[in-house]
C-alpha atoms as a PDB file:
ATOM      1  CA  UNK A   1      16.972 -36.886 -50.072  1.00  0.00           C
ATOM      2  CA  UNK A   2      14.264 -36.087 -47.864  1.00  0.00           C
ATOM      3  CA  UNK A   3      11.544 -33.566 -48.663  1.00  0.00           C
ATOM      4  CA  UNK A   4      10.094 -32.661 -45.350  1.00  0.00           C
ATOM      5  CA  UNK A   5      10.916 -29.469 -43.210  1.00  0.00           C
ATOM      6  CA  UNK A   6      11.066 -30.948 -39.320  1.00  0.00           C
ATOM      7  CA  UNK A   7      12.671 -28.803 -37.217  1.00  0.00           C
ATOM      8  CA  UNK A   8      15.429 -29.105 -35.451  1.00  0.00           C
ATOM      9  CA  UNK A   9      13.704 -29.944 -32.268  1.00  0.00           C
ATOM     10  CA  UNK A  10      11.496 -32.558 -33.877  1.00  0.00           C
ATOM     11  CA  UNK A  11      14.309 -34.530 -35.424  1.00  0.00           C
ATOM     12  CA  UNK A  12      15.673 -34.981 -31.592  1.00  0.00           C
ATOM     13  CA  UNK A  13      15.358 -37.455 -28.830  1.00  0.00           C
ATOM     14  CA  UNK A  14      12.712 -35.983 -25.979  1.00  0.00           C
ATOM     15  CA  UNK A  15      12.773 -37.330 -22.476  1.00  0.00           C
ATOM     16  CA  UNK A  16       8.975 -38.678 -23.479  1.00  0.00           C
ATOM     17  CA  UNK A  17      10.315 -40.905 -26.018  1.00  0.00           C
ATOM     18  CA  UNK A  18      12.634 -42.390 -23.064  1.00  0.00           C
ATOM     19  CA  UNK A  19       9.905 -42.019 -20.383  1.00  0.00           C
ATOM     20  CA  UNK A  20       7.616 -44.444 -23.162  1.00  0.00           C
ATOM     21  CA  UNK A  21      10.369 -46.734 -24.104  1.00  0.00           C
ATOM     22  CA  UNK A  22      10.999 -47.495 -20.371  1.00  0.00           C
ATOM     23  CA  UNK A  23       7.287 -48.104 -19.348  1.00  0.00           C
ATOM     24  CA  UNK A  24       7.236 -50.631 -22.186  1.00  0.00           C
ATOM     25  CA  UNK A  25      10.087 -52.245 -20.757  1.00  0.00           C
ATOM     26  CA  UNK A  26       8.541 -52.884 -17.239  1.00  0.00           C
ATOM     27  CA  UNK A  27       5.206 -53.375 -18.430  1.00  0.00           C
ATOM     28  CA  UNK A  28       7.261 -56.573 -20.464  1.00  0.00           C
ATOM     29  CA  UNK A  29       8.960 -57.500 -17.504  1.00  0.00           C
ATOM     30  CA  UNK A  30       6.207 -57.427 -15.146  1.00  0.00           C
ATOM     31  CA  UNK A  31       3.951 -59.524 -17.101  1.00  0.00           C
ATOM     32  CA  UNK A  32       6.744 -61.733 -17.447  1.00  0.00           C
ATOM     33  CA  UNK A  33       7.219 -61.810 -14.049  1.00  0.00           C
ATOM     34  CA  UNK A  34       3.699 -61.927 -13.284  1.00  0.00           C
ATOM     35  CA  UNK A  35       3.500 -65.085 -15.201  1.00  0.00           C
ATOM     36  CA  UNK A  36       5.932 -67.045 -14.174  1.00  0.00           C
ATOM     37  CA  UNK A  37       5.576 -66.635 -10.106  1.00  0.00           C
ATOM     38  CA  UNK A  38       2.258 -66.781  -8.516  1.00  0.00           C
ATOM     39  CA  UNK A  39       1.877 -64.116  -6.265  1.00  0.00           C
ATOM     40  CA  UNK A  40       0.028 -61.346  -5.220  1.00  0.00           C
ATOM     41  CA  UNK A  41      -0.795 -57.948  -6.991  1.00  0.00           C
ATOM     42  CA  UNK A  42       1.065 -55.770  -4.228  1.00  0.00           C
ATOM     43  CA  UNK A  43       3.660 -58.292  -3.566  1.00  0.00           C
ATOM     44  CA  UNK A  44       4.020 -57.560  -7.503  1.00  0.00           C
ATOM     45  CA  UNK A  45       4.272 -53.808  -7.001  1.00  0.00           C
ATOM     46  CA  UNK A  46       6.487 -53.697  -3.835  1.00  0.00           C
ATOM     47  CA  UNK A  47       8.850 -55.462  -5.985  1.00  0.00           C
ATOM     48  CA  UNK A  48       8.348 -53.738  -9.187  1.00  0.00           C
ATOM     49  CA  UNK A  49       9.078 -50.263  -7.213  1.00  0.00           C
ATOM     50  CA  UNK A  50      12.117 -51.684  -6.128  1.00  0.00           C
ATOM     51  CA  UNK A  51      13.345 -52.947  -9.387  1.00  0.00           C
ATOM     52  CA  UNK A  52      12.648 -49.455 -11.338  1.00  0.00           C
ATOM     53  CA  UNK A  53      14.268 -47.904  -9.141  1.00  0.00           C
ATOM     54  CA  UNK A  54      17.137 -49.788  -9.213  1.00  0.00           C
ATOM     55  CA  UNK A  55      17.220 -49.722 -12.685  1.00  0.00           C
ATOM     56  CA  UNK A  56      16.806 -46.078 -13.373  1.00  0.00           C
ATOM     57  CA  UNK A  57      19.578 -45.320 -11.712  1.00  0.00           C
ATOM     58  CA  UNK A  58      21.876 -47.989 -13.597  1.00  0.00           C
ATOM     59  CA  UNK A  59      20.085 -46.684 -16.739  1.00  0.00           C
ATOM     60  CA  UNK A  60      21.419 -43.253 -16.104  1.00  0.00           C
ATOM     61  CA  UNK A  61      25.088 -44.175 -14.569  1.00  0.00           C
ATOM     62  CA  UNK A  62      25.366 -46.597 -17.844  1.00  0.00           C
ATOM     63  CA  UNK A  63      23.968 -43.642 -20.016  1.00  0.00           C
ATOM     64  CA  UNK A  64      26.711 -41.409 -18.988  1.00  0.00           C
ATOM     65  CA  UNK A  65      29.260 -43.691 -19.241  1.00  0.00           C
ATOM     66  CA  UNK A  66      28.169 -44.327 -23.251  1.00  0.00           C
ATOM     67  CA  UNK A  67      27.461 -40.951 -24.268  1.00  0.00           C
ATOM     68  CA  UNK A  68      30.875 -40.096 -22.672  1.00  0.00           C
ATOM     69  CA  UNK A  69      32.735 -43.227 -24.572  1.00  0.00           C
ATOM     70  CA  UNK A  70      30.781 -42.242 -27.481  1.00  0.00           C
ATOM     71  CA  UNK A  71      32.491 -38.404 -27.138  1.00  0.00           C
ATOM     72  CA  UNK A  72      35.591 -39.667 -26.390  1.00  0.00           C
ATOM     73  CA  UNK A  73      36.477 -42.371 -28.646  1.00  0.00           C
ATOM     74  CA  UNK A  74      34.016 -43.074 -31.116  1.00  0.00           C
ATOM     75  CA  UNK A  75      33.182 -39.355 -32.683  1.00  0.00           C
ATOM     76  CA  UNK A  76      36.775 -39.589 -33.134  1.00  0.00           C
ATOM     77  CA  UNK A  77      38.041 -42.322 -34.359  1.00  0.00           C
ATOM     78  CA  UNK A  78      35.308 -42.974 -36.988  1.00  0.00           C
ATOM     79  CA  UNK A  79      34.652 -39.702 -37.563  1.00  0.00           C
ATOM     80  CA  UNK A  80      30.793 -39.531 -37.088  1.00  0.00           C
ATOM     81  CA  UNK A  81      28.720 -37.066 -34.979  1.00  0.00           C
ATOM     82  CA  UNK A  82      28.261 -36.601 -31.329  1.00  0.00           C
ATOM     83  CA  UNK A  83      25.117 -37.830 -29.180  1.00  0.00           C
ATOM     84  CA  UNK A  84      23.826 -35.930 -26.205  1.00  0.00           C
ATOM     85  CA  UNK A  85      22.024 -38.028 -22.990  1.00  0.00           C
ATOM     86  CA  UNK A  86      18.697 -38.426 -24.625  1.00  0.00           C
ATOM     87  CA  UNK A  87      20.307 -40.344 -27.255  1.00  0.00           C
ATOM     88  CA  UNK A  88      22.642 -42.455 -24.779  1.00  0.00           C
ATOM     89  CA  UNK A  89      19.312 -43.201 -22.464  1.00  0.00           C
ATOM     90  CA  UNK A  90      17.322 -44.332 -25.834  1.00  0.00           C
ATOM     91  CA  UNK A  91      20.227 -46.307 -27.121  1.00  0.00           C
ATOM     92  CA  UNK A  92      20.837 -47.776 -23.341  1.00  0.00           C
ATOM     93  CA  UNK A  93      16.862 -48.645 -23.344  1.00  0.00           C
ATOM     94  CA  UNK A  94      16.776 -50.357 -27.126  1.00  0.00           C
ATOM     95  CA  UNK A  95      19.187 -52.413 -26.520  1.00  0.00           C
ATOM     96  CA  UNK A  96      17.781 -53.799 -23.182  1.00  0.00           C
ATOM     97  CA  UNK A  97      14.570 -54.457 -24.977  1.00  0.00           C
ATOM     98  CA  UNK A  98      16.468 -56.398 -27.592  1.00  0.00           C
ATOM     99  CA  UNK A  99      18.891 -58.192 -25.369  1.00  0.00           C
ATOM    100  CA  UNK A 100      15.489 -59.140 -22.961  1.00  0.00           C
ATOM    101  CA  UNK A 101      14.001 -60.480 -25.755  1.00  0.00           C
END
């Protein structure tokens, strides 16, 4: 048992958290990217702008889609609590970063 008072709003999920764990997932693809073609710095941003964009928005459309499984299905058949979209985008984000690994 734990002996520390957070409250409730520490113990959650914050859109910083997400905001963090998604700059260090296109920091790790850009150098990637960055080191495996040659080219040019803005060549390398025009494209990056295009991918995170891209991205965010299947990051939030796939976010939905879990948290709403996850309410659905899950909470109910196993009997274990709900997750808001904070949770869904951090659980959507982890597992890119392991499944780019």
């Amino acid at each position: 048992m734990s002996t520390t008072t957070l409250s409730p709003e520490a113990e959650k999920i914050t859109p910083k958290f997400n905001i963090t764990l998604f700059l260090f997932t296109a920091l790790v693809v850009i150098i990637k990217f960055a080191a495996v073609w040659k080219i040019s710095f803005i060549a390398l941003l025009f494209t990056s702008f295009f991918d995170a964009i891209f991205h965010i928005g299947t990051l939030l459309v796939f976010a939905w889609f879990l948290k709403e499984f996850w309410l659905r299905l899950l909470s109910d058949l196993f009997q274990i609590r709900s997750i808001d979209y904070q949770e869904a985008i951090a659980i959507v984000l982890m597992l890119n970063i392991v499944l780019s690994v």
